[in-house]
C-alpha atoms as a PDB file:
ATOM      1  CA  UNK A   1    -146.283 100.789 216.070  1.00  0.00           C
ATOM      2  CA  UNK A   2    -147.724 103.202 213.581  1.00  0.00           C
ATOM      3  CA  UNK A   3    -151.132 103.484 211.540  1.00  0.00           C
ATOM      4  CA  UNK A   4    -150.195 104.471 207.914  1.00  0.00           C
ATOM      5  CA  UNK A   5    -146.317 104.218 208.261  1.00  0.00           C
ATOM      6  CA  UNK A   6    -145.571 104.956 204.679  1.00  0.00           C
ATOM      7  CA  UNK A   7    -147.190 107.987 204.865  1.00  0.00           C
ATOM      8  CA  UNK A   8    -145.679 109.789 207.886  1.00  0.00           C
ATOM      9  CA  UNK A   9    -142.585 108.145 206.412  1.00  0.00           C
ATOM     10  CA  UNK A  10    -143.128 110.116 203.293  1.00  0.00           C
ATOM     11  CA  UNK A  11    -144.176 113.184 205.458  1.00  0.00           C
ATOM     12  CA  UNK A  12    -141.428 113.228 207.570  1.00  0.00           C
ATOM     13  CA  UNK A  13    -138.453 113.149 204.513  1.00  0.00           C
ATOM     14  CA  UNK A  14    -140.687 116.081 203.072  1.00  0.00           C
ATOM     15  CA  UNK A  15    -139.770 117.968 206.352  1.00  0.00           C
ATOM     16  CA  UNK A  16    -142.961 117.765 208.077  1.00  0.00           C
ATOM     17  CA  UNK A  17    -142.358 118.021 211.633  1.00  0.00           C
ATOM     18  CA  UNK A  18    -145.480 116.759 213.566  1.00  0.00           C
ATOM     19  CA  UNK A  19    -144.455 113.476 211.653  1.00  0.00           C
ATOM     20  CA  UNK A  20    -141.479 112.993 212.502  1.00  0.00           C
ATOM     21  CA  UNK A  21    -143.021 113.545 216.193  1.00  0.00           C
ATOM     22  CA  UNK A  22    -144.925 111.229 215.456  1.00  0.00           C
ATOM     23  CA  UNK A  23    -142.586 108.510 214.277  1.00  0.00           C
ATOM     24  CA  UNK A  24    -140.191 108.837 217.138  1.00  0.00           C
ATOM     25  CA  UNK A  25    -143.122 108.597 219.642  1.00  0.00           C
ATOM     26  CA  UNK A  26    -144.528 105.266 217.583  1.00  0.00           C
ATOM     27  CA  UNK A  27    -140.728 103.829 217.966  1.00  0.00           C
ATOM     28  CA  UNK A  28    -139.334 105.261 220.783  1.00  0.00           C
ATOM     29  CA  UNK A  29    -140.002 102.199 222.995  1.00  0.00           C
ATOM     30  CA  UNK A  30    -138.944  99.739 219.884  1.00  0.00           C
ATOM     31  CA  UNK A  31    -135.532 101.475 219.855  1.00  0.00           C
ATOM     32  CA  UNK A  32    -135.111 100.899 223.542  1.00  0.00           C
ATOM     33  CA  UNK A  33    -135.835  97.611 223.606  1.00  0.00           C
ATOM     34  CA  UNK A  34    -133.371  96.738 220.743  1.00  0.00           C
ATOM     35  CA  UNK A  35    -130.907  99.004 221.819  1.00  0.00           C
ATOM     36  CA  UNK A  36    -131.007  97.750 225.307  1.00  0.00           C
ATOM     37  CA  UNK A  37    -131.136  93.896 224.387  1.00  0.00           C
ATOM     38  CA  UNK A  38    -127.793  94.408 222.779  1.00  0.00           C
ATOM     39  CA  UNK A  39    -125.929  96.836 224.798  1.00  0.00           C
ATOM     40  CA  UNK A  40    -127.989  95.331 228.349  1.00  0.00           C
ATOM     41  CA  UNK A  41    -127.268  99.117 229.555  1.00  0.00           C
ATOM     42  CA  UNK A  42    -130.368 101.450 230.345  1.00  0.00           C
ATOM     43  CA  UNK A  43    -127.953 104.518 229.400  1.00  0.00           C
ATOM     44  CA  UNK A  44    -126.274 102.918 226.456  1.00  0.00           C
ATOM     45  CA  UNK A  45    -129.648 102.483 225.063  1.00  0.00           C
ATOM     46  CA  UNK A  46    -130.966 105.297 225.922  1.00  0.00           C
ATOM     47  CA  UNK A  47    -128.032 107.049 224.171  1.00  0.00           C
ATOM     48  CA  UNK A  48    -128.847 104.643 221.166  1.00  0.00           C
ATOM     49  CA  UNK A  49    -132.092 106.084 220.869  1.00  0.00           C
ATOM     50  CA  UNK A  50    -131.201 110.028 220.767  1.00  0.00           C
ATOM     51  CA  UNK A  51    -128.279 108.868 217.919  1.00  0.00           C
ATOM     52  CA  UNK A  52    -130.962 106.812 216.577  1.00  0.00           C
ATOM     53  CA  UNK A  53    -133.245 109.116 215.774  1.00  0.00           C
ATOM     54  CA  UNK A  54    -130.906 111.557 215.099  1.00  0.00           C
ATOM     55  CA  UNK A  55    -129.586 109.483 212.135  1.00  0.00           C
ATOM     56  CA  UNK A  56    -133.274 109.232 210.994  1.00  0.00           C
ATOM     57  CA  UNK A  57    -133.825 112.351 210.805  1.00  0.00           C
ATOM     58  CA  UNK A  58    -130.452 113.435 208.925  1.00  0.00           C
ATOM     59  CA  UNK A  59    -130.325 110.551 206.480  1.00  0.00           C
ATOM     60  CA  UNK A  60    -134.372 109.642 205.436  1.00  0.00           C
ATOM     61  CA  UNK A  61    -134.292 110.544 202.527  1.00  0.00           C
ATOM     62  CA  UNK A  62    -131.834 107.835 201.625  1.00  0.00           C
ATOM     63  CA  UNK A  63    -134.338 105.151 202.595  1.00  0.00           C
ATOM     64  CA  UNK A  64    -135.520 103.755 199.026  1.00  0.00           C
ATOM     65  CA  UNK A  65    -139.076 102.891 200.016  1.00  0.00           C
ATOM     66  CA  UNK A  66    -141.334 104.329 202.855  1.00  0.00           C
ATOM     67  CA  UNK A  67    -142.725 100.507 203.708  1.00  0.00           C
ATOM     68  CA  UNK A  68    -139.188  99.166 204.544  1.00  0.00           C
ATOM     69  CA  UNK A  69    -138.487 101.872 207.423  1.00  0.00           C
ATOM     70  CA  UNK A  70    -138.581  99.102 209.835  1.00  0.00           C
ATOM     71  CA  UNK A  71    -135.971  97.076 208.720  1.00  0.00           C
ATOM     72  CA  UNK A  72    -133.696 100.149 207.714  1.00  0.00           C
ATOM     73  CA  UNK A  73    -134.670 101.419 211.239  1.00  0.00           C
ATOM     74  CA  UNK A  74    -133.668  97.793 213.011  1.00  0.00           C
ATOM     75  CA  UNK A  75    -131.097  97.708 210.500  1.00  0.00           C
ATOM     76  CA  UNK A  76    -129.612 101.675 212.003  1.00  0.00           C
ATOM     77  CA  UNK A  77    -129.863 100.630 215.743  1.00  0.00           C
ATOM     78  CA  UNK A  78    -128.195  97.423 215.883  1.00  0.00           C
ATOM     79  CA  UNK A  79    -124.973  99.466 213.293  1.00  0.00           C
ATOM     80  CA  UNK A  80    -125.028 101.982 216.390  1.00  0.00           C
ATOM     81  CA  UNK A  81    -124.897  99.369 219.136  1.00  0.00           C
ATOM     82  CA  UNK A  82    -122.607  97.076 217.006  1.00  0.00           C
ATOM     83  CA  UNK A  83    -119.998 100.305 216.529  1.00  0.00           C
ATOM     84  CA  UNK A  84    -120.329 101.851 220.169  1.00  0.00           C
ATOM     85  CA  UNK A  85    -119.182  98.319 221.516  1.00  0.00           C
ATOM     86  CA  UNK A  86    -116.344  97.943 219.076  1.00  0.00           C
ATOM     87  CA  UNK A  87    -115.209 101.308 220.232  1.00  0.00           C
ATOM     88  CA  UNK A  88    -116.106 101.217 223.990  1.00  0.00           C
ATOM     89  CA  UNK A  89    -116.453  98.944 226.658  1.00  0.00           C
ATOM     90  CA  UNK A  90    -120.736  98.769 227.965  1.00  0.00           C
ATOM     91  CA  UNK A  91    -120.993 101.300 230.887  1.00  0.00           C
ATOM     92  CA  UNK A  92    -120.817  99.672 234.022  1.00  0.00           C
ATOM     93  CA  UNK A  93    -125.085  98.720 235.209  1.00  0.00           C
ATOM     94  CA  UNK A  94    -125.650  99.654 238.620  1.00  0.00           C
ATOM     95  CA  UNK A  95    -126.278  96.328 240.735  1.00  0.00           C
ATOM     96  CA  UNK A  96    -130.432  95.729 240.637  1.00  0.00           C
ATOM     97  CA  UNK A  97    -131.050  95.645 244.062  1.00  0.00           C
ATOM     98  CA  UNK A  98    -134.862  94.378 244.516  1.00  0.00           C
ATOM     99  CA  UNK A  99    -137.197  93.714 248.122  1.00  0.00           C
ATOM    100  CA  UNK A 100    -138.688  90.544 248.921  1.00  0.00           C
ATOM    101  CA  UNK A 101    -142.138  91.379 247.629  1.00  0.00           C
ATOM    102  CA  UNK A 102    -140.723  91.868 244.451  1.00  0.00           C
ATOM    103  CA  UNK A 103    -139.277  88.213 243.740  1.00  0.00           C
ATOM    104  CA  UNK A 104    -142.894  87.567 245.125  1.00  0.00           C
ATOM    105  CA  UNK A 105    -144.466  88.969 242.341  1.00  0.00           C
ATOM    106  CA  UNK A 106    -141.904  87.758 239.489  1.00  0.00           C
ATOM    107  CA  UNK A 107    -141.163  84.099 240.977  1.00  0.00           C
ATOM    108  CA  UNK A 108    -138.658  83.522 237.736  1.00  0.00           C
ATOM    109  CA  UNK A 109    -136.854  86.662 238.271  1.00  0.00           C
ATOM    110  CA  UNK A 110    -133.565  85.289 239.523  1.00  0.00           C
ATOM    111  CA  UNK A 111    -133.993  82.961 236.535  1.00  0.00           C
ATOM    112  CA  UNK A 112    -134.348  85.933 234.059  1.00  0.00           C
ATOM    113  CA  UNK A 113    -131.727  87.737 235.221  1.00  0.00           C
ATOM    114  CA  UNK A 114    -129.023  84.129 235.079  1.00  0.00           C
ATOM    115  CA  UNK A 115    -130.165  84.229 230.927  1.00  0.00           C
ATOM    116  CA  UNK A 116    -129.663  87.897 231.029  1.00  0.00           C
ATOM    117  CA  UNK A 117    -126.339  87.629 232.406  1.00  0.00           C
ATOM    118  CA  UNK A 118    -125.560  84.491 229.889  1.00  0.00           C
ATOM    119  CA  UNK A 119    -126.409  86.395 227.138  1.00  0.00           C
ATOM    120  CA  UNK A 120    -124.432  88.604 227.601  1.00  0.00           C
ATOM    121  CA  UNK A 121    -121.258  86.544 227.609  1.00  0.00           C
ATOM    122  CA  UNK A 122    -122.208  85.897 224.058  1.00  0.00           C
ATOM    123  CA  UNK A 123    -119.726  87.421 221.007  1.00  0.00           C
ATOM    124  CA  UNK A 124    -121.415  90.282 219.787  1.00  0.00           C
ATOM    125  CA  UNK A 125    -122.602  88.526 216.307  1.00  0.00           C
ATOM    126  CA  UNK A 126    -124.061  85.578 218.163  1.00  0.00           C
ATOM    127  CA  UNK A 127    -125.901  87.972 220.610  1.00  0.00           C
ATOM    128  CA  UNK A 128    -127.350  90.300 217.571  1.00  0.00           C
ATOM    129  CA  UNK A 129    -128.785  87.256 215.896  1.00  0.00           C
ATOM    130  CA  UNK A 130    -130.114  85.567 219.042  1.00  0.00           C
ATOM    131  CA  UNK A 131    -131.808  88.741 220.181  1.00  0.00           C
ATOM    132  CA  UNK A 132    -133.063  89.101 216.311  1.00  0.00           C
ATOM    133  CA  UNK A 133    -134.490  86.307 216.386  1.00  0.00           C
ATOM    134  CA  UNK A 134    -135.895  85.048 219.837  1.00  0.00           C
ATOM    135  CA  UNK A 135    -137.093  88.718 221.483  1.00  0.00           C
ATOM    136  CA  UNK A 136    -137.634  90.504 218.213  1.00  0.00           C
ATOM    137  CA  UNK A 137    -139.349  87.564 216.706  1.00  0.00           C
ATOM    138  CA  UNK A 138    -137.856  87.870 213.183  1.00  0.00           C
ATOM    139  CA  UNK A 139    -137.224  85.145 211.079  1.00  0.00           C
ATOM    140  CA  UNK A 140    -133.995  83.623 209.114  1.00  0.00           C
ATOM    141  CA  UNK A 141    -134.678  85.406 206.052  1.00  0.00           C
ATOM    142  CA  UNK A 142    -135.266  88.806 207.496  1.00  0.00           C
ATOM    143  CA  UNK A 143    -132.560  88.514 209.876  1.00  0.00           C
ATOM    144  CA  UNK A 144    -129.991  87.494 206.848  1.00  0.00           C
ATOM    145  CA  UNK A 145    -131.745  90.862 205.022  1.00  0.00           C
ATOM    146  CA  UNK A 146    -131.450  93.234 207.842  1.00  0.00           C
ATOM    147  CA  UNK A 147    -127.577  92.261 208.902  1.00  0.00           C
ATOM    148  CA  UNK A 148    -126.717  91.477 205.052  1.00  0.00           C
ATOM    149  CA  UNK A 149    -125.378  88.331 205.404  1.00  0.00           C
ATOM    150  CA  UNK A 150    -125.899  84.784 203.645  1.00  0.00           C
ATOM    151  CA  UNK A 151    -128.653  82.690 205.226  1.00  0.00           C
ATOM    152  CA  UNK A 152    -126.593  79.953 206.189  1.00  0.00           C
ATOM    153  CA  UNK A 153    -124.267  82.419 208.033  1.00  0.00           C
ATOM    154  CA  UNK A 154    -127.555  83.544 210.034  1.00  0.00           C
ATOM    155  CA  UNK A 155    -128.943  79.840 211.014  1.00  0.00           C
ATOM    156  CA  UNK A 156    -125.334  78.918 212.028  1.00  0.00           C
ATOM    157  CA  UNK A 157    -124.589  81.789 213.911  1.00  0.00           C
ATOM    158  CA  UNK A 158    -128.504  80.860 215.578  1.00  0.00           C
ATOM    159  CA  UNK A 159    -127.157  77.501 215.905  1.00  0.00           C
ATOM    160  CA  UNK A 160    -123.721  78.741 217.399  1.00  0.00           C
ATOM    161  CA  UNK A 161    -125.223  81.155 220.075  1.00  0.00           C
ATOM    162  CA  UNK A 162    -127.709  78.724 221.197  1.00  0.00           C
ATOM    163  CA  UNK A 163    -124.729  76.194 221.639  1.00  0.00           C
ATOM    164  CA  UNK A 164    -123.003  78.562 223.511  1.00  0.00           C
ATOM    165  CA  UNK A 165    -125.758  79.997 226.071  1.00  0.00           C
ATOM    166  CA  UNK A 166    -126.928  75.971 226.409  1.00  0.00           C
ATOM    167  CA  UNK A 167    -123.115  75.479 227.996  1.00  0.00           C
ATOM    168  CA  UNK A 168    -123.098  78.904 229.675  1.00  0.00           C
ATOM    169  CA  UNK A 169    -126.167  77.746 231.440  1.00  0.00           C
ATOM    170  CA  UNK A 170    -125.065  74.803 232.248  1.00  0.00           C
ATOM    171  CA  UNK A 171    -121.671  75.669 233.766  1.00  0.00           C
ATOM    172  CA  UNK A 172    -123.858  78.218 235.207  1.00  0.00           C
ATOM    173  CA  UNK A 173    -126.053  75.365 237.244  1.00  0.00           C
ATOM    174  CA  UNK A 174    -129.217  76.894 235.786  1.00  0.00           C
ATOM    175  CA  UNK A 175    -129.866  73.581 233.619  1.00  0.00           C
ATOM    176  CA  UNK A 176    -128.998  69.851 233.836  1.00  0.00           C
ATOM    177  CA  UNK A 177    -128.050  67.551 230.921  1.00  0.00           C
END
C-alpha cells in the first residue's frame, strides 16, 4: 500500500492533487481485488473502482481520522458492490476459455475456478464476510467494525457461509465426507 498514509490522506482532503494520484495508484489494485471478489465480474469491478474513487474524492473530508482510511475505504467498496447487486443482476462473465499449457502451469485451476463458482452461490452477506475474512485476511473484530454489525452476527454468518460452500462443494463432487 502506501508509505505515510495519514499524510497523503491529510494532503489529499486539503485538495492536493499529486496525492490523491497518489492514493488511487497505492489502492487501485486493492479496490479491484475487493470489488471483484464480491461482484466475480472484471467490469463490475472495474466500474467499482472509478465510483470508488470517485466517492473518495467527493466525500474525504468526512473521514474522522487520516489512519482509518482503510477501513472507511473497505468499508465504501463493499456499500458499492453490496448496492449495485441489490439493484442489478452481475453482468454476464464471458466463458474463460484457457489452452492446455495453461492448466499445465496452474495444475489446481479447474479446482479454483469449482470454489469460485461455489462462492458465488453464496447470499450476498455470507459472501462479504467470507471474502472479508479468508482473501482479505481480516479478523472478527474488524470485520464486525467495518460492516457495523455485532460480533456474534459476524462469526455466525463465518460459520453459516462456510456451512454452506462445505455442502455446495460437496453436491458439487469437489469434496467427500
Amino acid at each position: 500500500m502506501i508509505d505515510n498514509l495519514a499524510d497523503i490522506v491529510e494532503k489529499v482532503r486539503s485538495g492536493d492533487a499529486t496525492a490523491f494520484t497518489t492514493l488511487v495508484n497505492g489502492y487501485s489494485g486493492y479496490v479491484y481485488r475487493t470489488a471483484f471478489a464480491l461482484m466475480h465480474n472484471p467490469q463490475d469491478a472495474e466500474d467499482i473502482v472509478q465510483e470508488a474513487f470517485l466517492k473518495v474524492y467527493r466525500s474525504i473530508g468526512q473521514l474522522q481520522e487520516s489512519y482509518a482510511f482503510h477501513t472507511w475505504l473497505t468499508r465504501l467498496v463493499t456499500n458499492l458492490c453490496l448496492d449495485r447487486l441489490k439493484k442489478h443482476t452481475p453482468t454476464p462473465v464471458a466463458e474463460i476459455s484457457y489452452s492446455a499449457s495453461s492448466r499445465d502451469i496452474t495444475p489446481d485451476w479447474d479446482q479454483h475456478l469449482m470454489v469460485i463458482e461455489a462462492v458465488k452461490q453464496l447470499n450476498i452477506e455470507h459472501r462479504e464476510v467470507l471474502v472479508m475474512r479468508e482473501w482479505q485476511g481480516y479478523d472478527y473484530k474488524e470485520i464486525a467494525a467495518m460492516l457495523k454489525i455485532p460480533l456474534g452476527t459476524v462469526k455466525s454468518r463465518i460459520y453459516a457461509a462456510r456451512l454452506h460452500l462445505k455442502q455446495i462443494l460437496n453436491n458439487s463432487g469437489y469434496i467427500k465426507e
